[in-house]
C-alpha atoms as a PDB file:
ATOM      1  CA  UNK A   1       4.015 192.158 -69.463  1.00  0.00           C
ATOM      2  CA  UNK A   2       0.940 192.654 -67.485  1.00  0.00           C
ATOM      3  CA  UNK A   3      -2.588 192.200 -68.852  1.00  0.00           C
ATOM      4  CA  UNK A   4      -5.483 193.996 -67.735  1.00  0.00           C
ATOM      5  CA  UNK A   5      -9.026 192.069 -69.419  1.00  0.00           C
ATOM      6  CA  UNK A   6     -12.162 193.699 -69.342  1.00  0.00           C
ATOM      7  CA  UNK A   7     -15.379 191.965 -70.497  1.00  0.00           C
ATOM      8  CA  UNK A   8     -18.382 194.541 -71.315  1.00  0.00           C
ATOM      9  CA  UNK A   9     -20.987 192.908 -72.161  1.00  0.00           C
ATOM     10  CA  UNK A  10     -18.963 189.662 -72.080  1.00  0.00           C
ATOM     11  CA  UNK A  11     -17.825 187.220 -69.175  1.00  0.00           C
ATOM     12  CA  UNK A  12     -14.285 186.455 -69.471  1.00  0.00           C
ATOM     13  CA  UNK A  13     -13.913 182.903 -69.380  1.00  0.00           C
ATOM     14  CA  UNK A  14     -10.740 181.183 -67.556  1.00  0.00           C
ATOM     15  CA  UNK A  15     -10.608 180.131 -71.817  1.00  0.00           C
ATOM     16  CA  UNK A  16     -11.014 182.940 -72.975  1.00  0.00           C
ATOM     17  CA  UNK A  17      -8.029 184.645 -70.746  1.00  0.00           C
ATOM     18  CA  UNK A  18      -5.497 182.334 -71.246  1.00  0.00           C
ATOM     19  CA  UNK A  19      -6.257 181.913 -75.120  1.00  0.00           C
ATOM     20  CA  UNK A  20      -5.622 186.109 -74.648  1.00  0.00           C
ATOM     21  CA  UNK A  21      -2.567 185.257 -72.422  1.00  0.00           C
ATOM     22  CA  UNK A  22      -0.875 182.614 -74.953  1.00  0.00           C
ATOM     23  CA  UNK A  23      -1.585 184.982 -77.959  1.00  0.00           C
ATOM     24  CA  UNK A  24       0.159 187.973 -75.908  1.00  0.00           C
ATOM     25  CA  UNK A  25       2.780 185.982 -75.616  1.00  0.00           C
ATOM     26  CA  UNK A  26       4.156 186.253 -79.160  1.00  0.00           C
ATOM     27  CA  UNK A  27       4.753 190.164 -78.980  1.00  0.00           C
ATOM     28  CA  UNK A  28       7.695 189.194 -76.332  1.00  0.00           C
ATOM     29  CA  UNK A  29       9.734 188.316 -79.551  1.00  0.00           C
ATOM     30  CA  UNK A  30       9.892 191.681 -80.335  1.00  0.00           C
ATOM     31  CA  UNK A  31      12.427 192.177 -77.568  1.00  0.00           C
ATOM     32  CA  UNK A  32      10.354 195.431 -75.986  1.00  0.00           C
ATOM     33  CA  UNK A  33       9.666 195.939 -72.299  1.00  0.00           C
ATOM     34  CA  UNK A  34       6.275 195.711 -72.987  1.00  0.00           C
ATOM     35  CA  UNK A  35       4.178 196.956 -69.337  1.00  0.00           C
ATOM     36  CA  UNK A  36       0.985 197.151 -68.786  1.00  0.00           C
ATOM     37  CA  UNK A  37      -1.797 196.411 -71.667  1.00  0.00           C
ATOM     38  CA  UNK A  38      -5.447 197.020 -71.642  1.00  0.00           C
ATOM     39  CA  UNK A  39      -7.693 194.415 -73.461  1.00  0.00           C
ATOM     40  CA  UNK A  40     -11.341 195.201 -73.440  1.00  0.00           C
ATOM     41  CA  UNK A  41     -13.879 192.823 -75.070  1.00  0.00           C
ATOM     42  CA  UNK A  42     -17.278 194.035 -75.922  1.00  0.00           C
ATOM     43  CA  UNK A  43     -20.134 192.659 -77.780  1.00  0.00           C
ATOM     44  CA  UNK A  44     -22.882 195.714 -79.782  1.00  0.00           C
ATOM     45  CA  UNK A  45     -24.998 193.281 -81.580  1.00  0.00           C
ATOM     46  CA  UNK A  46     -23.371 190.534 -83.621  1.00  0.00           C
ATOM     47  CA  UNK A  47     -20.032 192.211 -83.547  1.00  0.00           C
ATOM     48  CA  UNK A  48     -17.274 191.218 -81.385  1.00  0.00           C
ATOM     49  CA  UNK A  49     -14.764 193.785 -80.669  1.00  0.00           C
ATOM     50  CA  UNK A  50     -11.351 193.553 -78.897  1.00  0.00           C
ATOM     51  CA  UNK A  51      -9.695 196.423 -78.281  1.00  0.00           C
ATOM     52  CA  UNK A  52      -5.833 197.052 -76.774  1.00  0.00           C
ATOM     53  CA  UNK A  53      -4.502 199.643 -75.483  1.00  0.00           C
ATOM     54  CA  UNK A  54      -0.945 200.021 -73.694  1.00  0.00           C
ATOM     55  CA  UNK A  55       2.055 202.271 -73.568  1.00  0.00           C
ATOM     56  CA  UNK A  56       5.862 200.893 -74.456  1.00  0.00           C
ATOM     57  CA  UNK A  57       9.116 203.240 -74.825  1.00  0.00           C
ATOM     58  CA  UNK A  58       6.783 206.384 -73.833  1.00  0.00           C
ATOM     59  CA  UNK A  59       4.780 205.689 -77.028  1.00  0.00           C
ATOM     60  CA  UNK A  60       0.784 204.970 -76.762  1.00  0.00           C
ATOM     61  CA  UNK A  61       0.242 201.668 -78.612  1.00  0.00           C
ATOM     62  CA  UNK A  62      -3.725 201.004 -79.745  1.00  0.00           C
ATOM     63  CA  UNK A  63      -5.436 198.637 -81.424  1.00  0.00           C
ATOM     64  CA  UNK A  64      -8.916 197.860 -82.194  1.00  0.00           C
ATOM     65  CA  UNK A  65     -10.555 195.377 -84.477  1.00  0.00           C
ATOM     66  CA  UNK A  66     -14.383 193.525 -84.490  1.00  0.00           C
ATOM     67  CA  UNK A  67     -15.261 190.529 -86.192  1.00  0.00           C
ATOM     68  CA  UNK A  68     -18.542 188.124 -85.956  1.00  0.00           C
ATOM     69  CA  UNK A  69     -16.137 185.692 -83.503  1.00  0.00           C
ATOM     70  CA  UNK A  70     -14.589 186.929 -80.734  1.00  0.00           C
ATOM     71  CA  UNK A  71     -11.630 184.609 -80.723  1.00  0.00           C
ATOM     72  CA  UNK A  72     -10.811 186.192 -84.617  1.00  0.00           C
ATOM     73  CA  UNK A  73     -11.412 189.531 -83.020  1.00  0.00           C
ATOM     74  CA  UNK A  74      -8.540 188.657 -80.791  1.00  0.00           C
ATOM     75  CA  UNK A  75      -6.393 187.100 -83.646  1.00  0.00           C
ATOM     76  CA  UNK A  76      -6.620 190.467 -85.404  1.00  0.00           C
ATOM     77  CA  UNK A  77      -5.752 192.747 -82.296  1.00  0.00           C
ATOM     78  CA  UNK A  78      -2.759 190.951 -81.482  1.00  0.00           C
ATOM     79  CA  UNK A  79      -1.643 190.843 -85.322  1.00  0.00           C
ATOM     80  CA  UNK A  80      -1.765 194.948 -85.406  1.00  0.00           C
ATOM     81  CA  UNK A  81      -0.417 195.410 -82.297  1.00  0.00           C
ATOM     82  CA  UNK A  82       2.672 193.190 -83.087  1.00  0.00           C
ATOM     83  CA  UNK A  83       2.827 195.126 -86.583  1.00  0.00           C
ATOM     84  CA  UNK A  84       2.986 198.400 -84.237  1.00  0.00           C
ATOM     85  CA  UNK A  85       5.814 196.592 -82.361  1.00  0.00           C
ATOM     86  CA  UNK A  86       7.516 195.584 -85.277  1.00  0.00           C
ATOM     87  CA  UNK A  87       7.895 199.003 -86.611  1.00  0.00           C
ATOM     88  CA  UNK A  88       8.663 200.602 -83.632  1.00  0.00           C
ATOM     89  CA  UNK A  89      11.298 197.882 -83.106  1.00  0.00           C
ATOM     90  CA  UNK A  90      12.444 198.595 -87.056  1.00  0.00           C
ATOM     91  CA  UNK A  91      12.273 202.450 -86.055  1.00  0.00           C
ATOM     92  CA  UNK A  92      14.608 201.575 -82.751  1.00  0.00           C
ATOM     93  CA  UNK A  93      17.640 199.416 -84.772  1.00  0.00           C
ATOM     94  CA  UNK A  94      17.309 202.085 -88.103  1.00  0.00           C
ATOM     95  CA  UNK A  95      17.592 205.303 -86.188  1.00  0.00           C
ATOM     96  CA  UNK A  96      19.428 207.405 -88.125  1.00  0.00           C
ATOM     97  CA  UNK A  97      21.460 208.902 -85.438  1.00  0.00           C
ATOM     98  CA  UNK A  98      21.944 205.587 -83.582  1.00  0.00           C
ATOM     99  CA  UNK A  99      23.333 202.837 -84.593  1.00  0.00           C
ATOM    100  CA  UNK A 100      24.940 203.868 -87.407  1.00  0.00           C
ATOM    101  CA  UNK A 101      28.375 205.183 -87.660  1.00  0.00           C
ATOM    102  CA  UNK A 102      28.619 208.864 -88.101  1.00  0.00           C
ATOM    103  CA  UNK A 103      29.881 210.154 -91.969  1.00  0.00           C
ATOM    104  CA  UNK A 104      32.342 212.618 -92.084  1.00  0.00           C
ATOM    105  CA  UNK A 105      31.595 214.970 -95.302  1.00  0.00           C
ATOM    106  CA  UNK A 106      32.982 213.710 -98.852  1.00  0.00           C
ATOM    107  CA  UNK A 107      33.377 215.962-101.371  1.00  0.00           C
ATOM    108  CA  UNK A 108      34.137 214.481-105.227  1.00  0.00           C
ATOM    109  CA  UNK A 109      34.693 216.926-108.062  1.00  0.00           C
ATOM    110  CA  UNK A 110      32.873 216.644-110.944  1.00  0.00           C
ATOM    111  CA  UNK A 111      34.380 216.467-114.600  1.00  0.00           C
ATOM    112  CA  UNK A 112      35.239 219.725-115.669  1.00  0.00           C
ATOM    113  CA  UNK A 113      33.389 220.492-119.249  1.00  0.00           C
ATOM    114  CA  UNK A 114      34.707 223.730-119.373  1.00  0.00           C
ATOM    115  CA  UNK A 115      36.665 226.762-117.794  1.00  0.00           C
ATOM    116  CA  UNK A 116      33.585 228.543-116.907  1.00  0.00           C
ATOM    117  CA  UNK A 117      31.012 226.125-116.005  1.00  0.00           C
ATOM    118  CA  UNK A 118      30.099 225.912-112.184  1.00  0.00           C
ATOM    119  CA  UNK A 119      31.977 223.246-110.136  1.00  0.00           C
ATOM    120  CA  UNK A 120      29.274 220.440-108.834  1.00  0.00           C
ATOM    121  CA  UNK A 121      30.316 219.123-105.475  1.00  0.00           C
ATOM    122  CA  UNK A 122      28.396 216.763-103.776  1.00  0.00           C
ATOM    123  CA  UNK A 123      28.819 215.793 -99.896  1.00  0.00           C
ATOM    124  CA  UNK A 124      27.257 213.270 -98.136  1.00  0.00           C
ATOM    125  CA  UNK A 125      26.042 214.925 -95.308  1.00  0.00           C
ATOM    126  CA  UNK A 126      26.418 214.322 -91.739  1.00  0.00           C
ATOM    127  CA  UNK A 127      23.150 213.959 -89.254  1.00  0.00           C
ATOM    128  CA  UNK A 128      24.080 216.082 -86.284  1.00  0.00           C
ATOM    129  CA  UNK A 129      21.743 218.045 -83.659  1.00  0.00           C
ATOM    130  CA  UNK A 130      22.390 221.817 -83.795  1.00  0.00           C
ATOM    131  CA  UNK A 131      24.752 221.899 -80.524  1.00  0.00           C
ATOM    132  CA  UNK A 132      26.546 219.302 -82.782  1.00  0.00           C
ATOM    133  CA  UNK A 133      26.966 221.165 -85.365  1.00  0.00           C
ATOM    134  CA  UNK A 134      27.756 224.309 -84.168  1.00  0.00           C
ATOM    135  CA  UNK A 135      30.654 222.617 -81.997  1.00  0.00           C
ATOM    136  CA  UNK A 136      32.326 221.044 -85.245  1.00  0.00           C
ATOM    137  CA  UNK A 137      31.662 224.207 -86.979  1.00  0.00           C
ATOM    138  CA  UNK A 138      33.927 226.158 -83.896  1.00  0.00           C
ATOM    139  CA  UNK A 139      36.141 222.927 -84.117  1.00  0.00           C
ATOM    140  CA  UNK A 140      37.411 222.863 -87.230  1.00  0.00           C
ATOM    141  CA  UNK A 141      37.028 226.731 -88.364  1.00  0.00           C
ATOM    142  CA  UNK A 142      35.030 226.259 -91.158  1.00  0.00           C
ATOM    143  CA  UNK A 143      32.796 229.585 -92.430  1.00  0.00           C
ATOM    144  CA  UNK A 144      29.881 227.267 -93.523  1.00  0.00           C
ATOM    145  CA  UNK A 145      28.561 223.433 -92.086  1.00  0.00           C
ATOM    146  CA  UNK A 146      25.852 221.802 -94.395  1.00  0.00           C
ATOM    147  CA  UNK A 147      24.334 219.009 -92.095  1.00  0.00           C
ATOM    148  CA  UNK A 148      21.290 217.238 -92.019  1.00  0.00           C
ATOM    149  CA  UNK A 149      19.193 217.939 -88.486  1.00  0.00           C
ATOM    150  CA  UNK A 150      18.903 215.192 -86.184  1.00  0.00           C
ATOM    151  CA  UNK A 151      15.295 216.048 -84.717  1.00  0.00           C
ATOM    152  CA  UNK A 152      13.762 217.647 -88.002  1.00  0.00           C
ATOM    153  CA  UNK A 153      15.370 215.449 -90.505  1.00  0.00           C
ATOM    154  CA  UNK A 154      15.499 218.623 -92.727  1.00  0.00           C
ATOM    155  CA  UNK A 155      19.240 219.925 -94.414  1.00  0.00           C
ATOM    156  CA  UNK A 156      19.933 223.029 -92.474  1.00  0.00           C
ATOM    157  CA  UNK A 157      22.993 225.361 -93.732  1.00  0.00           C
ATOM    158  CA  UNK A 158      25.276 226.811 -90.552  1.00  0.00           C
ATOM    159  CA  UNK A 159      27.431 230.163 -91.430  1.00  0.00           C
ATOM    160  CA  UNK A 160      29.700 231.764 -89.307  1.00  0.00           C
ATOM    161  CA  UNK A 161      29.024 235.716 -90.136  1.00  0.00           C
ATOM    162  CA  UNK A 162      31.963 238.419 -90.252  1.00  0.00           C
ATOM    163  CA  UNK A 163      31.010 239.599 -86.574  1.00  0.00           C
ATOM    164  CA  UNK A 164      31.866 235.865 -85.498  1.00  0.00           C
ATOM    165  CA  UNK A 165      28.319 235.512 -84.501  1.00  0.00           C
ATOM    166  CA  UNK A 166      26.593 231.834 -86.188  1.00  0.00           C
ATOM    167  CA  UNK A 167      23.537 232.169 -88.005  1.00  0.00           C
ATOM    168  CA  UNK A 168      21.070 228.853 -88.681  1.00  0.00           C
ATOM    169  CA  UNK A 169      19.959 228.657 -92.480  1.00  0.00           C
ATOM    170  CA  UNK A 170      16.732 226.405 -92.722  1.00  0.00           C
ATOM    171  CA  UNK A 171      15.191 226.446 -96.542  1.00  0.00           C
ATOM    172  CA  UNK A 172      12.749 223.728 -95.207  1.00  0.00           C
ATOM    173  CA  UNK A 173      11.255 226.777 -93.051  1.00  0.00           C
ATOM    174  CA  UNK A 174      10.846 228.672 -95.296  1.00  0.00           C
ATOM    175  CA  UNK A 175       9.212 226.694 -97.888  1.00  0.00           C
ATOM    176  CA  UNK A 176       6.829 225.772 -95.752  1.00  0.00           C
ATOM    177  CA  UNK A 177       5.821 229.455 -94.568  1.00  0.00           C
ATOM    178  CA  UNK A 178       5.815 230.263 -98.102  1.00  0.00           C
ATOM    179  CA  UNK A 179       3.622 227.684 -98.736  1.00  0.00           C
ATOM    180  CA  UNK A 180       1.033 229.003 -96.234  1.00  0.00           C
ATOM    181  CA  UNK A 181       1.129 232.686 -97.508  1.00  0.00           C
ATOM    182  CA  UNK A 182       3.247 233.845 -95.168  1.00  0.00           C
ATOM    183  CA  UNK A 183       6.266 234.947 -96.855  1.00  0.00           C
END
């Protein structure tokens, strides 16, 4: 991790950096390749304010926080940035397509009350992208795939018309187009 200090309105005190420096040093626990961050330190009146700016895994991590003490001001900045890391670290080992194992779909019957009452079948669905999906639907010959999308996170229905063409079913689309008056 490089740091980059700025004072404005504040000389940087061979202190001052390395109290910066052995505070930055905690967010290595996070396990992130952590490049280059920005720390500027300004003073507007009575307020101290420490600001951080930096970029890790392509996302734009930024923290700001003033206080009447600049080394508190610090203390803060490096507390939300680590809470940034730590959910972006949670984010990376809970991705739902990518450490987990992938679920084939389940189907249980429900308890038949009577002759004529719909049969209930609930699947646990399967997070797959679209080219995913559209493979195992030509894989195993099925005439409809219920998955849930990998980018969108939204249950999308594929069905394999009588021309052999596949057509993408997305409620969540339309709900929300509905929603705006656009039917």
């Amino acid at each position: 991790m490089r740091l980059m200090i700025t004072g404005r309105h504040v000389a940087v005190t061979p202190a001052l950096r390395e109290y910066i420096e052995t505070r930055m040093e905690r967010l290595d626990r996070y396990g992130l390749k952590l490049g280059t961050l920005q720390i500027l330190l300004s003073v507007e009146k009575f307020h101290h304010v420490a600001e951080v700016v930096g970029v890790v895994q392509s996302r734009r991590l930024q923290a700001k926080t003033s206080t009447e003490e600049m080394y508190a001001s610090i203390d803060e900045v490096v507390d939300k940035l680590g809470a940034q890391l730590r959910k972006l670290k949670e984010r990376k080992v809970n991705h739902k397509f990518g450490d987990q194992p992938r679920v084939r779909a389940i189907t249980r019957k429900a308890p038949r009350a009577a002759r004529n009452e719909v049969e209930v079948v609930r699947p646990t669905l399967e997070v797959l992208t679209v080219e995913e999906a559209v493979e195992a639907l030509n894989s195993a010959k099925l005439a409809v795939l219920v998955f849930v999308n990998a980018l969108s996170g939204t249950v999308q229905v594929l069905q394999r018309l009588p021309n052999g063409r596949v057509s993408l079913i997305d409620p969540a689309s339309d709900r929300a187009r509905t929603a705006h008056g656009r039917a």
